[in-house]
N, C-alpha and C. Protein backbone atom coordinates (compact mmCIF):
# COMPACT_ATOMS: atom_id res chain seq x y z
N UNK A 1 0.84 -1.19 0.00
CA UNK A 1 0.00 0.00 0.00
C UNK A 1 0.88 1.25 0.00
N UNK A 2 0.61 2.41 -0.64
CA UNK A 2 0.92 3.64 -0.23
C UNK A 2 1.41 3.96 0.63
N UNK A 3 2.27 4.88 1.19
CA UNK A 3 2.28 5.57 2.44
C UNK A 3 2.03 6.92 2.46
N UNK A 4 1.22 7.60 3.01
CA UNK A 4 0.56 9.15 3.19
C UNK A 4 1.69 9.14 4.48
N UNK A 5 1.86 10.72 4.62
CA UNK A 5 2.08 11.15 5.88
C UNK A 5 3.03 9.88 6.54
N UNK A 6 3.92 10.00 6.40
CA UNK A 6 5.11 8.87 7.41
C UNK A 6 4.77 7.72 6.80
N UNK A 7 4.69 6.90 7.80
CA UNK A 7 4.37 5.20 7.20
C UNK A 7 2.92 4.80 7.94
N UNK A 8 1.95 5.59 8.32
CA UNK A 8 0.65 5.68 8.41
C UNK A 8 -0.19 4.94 7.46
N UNK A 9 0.19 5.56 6.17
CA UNK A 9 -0.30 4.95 4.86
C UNK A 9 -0.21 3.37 4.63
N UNK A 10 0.49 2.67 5.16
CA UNK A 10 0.68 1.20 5.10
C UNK A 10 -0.73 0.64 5.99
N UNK A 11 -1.17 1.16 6.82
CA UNK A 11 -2.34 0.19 7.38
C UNK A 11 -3.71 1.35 6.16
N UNK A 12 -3.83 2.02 5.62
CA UNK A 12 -4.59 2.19 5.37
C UNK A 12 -4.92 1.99 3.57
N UNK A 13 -6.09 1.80 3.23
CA UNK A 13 -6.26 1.50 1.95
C UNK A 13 -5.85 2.70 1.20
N UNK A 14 -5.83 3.13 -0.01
CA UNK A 14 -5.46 3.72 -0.72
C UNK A 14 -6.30 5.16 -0.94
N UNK A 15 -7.74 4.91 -1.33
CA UNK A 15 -8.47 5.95 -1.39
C UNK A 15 -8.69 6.39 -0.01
N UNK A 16 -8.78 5.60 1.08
CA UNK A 16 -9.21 6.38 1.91
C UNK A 16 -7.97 7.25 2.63
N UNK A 17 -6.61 6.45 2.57
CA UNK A 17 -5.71 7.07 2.49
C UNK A 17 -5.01 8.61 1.98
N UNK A 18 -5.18 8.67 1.17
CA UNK A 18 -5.40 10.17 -0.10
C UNK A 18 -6.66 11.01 0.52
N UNK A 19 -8.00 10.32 1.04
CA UNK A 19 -8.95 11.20 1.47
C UNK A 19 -8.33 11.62 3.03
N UNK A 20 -8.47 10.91 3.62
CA UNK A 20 -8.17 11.67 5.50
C UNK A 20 -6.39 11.95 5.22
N UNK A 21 -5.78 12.02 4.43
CA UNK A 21 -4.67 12.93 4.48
C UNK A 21 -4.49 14.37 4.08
N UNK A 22 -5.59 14.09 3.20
CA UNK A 22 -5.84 15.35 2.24
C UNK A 22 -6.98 16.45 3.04
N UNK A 23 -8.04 15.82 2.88
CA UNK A 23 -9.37 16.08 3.49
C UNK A 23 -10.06 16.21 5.03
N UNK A 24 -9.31 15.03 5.53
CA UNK A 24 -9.24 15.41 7.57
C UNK A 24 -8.70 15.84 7.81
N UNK A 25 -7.50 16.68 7.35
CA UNK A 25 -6.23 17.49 7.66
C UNK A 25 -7.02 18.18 8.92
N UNK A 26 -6.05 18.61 9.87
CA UNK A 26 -6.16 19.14 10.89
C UNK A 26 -7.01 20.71 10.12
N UNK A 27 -6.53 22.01 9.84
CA UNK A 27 -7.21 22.91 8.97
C UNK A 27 -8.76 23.17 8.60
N UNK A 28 -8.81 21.65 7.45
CA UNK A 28 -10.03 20.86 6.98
C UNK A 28 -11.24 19.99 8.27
N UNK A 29 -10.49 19.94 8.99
CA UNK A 29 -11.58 19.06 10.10
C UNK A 29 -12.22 20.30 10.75
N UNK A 30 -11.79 21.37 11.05
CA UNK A 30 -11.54 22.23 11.94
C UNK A 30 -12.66 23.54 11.14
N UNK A 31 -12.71 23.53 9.68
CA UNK A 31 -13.84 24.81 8.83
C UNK A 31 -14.76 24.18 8.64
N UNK A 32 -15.69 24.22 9.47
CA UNK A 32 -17.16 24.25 9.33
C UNK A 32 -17.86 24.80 8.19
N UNK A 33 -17.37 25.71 7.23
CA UNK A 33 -17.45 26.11 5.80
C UNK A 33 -17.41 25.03 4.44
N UNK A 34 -16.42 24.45 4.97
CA UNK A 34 -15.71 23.04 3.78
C UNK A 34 -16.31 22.57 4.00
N UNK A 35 -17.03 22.46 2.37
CA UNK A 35 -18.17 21.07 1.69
C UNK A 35 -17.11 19.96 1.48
N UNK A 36 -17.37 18.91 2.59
CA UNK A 36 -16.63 18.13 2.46
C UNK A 36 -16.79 16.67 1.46
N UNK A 37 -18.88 16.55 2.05
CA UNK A 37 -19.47 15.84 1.04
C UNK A 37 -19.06 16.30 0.03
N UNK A 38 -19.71 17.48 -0.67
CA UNK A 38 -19.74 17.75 -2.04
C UNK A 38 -18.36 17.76 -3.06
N UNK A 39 -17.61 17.60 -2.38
CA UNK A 39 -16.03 17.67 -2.50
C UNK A 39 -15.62 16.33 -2.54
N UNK A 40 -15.72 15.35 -2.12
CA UNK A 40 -15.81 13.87 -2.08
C UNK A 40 -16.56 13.35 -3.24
N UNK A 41 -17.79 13.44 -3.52
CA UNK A 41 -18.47 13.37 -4.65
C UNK A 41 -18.33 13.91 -5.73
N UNK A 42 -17.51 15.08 -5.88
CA UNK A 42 -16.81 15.70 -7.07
C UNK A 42 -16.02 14.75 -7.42
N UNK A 43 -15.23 13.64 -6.94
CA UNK A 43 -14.23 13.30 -7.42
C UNK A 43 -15.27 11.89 -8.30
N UNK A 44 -16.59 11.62 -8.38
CA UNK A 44 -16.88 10.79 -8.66
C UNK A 44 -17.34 9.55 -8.12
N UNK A 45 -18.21 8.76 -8.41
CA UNK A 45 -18.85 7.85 -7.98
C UNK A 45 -18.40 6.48 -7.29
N UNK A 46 -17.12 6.50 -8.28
CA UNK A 46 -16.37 5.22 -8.12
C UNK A 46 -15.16 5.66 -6.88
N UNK A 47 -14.84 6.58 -6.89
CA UNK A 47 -13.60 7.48 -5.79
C UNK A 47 -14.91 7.28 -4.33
N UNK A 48 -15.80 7.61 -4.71
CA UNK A 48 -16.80 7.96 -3.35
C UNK A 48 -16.91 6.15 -2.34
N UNK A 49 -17.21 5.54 -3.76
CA UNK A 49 -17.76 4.36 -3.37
C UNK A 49 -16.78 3.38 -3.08
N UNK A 50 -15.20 3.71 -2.90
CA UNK A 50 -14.01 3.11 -2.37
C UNK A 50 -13.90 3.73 -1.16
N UNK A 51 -14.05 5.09 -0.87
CA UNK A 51 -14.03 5.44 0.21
C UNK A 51 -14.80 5.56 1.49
N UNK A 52 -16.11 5.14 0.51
CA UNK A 52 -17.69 4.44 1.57
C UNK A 52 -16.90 3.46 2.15
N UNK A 53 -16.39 2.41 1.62
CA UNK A 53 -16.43 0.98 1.53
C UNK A 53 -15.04 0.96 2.52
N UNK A 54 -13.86 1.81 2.44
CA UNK A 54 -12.82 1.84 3.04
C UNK A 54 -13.08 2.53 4.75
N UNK A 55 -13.61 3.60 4.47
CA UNK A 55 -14.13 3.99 5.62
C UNK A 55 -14.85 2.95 6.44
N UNK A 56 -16.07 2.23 6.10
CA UNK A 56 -16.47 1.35 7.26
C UNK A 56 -16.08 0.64 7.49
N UNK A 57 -15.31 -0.08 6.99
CA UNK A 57 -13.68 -1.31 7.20
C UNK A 57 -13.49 -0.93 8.61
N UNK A 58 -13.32 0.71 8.33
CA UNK A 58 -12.26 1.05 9.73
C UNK A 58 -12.75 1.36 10.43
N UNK A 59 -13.80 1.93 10.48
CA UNK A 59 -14.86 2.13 11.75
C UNK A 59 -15.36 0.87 12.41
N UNK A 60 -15.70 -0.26 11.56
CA UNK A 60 -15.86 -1.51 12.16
C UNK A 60 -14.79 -2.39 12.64
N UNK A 61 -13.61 -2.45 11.85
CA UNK A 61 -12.61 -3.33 12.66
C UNK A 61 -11.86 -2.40 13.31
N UNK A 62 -11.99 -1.21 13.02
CA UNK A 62 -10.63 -0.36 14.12
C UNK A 62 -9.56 -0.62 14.30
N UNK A 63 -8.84 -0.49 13.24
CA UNK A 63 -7.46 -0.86 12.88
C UNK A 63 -6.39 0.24 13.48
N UNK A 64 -6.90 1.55 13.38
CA UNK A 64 -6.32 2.49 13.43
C UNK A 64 -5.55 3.30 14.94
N UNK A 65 -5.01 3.47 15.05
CA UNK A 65 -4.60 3.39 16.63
C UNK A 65 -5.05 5.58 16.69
N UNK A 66 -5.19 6.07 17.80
CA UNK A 66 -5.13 7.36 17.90
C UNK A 66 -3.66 7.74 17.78
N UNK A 67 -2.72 7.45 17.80
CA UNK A 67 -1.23 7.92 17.55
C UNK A 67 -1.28 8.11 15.22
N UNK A 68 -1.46 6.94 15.39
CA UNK A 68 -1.90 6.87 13.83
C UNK A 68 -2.51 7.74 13.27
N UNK A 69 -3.63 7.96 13.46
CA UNK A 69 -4.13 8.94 12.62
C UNK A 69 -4.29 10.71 13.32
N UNK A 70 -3.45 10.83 14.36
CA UNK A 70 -2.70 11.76 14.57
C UNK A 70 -1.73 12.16 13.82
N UNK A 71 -0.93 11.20 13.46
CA UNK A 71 0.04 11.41 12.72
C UNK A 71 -0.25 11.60 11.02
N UNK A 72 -1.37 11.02 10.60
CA UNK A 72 -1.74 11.14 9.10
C UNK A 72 -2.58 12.37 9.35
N UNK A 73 -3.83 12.97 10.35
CA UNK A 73 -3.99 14.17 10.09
C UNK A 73 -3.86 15.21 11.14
N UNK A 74 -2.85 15.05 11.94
CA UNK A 74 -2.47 16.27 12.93
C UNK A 74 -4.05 16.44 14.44
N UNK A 75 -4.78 15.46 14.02
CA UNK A 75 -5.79 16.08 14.93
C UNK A 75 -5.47 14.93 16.04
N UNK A 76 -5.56 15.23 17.20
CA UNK A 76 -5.60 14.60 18.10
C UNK A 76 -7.07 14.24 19.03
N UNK A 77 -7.13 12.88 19.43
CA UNK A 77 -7.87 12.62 20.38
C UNK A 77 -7.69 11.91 21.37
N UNK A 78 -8.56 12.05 22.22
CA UNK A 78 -7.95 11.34 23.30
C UNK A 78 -8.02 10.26 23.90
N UNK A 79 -9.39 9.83 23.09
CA UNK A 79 -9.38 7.89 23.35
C UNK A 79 -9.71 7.26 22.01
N UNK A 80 -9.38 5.93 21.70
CA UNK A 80 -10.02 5.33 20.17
C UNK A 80 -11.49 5.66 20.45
N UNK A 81 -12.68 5.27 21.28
CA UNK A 81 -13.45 5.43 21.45
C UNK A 81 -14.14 6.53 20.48
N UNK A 82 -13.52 8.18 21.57
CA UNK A 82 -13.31 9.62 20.60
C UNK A 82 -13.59 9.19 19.36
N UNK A 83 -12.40 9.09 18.84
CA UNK A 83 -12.00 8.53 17.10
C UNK A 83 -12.96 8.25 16.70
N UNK A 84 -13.37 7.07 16.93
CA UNK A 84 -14.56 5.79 16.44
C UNK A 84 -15.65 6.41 16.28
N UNK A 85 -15.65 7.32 17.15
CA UNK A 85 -17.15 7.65 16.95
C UNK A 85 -17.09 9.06 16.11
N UNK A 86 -16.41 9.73 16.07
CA UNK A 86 -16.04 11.06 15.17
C UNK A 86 -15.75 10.52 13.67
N UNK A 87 -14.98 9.14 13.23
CA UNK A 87 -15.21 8.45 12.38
C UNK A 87 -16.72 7.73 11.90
N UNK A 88 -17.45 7.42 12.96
CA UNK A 88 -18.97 7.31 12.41
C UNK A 88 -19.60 8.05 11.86
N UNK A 89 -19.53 9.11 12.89
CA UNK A 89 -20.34 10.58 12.20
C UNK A 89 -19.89 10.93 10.79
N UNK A 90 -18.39 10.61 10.82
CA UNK A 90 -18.42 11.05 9.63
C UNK A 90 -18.83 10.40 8.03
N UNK A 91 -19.12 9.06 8.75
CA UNK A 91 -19.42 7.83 7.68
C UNK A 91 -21.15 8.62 7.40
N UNK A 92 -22.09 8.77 8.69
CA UNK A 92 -22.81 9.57 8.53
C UNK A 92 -22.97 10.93 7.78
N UNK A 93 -22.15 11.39 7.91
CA UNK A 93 -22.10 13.12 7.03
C UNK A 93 -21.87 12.63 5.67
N UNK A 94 -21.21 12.11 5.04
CA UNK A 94 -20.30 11.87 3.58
C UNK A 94 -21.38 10.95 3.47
N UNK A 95 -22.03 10.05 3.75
CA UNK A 95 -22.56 8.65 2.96
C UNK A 95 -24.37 8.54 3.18
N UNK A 96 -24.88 9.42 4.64
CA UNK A 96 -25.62 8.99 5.60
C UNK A 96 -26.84 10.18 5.30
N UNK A 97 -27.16 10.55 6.31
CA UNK A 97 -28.81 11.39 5.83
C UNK A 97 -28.45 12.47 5.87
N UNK A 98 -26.98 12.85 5.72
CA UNK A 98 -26.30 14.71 5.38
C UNK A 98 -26.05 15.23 6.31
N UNK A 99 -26.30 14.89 7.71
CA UNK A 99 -25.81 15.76 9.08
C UNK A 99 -24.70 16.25 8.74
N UNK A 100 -24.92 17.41 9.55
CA UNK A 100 -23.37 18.29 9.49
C UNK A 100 -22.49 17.56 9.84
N UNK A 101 -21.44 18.00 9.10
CA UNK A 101 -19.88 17.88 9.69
C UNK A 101 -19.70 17.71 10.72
N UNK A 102 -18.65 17.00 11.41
CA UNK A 102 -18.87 16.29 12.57
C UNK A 102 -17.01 17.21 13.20
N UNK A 103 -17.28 17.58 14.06
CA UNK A 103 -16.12 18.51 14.54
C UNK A 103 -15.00 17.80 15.19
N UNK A 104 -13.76 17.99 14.85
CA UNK A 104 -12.94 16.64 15.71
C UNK A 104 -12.84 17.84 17.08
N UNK A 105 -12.21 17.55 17.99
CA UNK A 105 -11.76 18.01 19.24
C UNK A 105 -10.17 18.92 19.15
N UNK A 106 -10.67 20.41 19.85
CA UNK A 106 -9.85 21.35 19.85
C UNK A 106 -8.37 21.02 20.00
C-alpha cells in the first residue's frame, strides 16, 4: 500500500488514504465552511464508493490506533473510542442522511 504522511499509509487503503490525508487534515476538520461531502463526490462515484467501503472497514474493525491517525492528520484525540465515533459521524455526514460535519476536538 501507499504511504501518506510517514508510514501511516501502510495500514490504510489507498483511497481512503489520499482522502483523510488530504481532506481530515487538521485545517479541513476544523472549517465548518468546507463542503466536504460535495467535495468527495466531485471526485466521482467510483472514488466515493471506495471510500464508503474503506471507511467502514475502519470504523468496524478499528485498525487504526489514535497515535496513527494523529500522525496522518495532525488532529488529536484522546481515546479510540473519541475517534470511532467522530469516524462514524463522519461515515454519517459523507454517505448517511447529510448531518453536518462532525467537529474533531480542539
Amino acid at each position: 500500500m501507499p504511504v501518506y504522511r510517514d508510514e501511516v499509509g501502510r495500514v490504510l487503503p489507498e483511497s481512503l488514504g489520499r482522502f483523510a490525508a488530504t481532506y481530515l487534515y487538521l485545517e479541513i476538520a476544523h472549517d465548518p465552511g468546507f463542503g466536504l461531502r460535495e467535495t468527495l463526490h466531485a471526485f466521482g462515484q467510483r472514488y466515493a464508493d471506495a471510500v464508503r467501503v474503506e471507511l467502514a472497514e475502519l470504523v468496524g474493525e478499528r485498525y487504526l490506533s489514535v497515535a496513527d491517525y494523529e500522525c496522518l492528520t495532525s488532529v488529536e484525540f484522546e481515546t479510540e473510542d473519541d475517534l470511532y465515533t467522530y469516524l462514524a459521524d463522519m461515515v454519517e455526514h459523507l454517505f448517511g442522511d447529510g448531518r453536518g460535519k462532525p467537529v474533531p476536538p480542539s
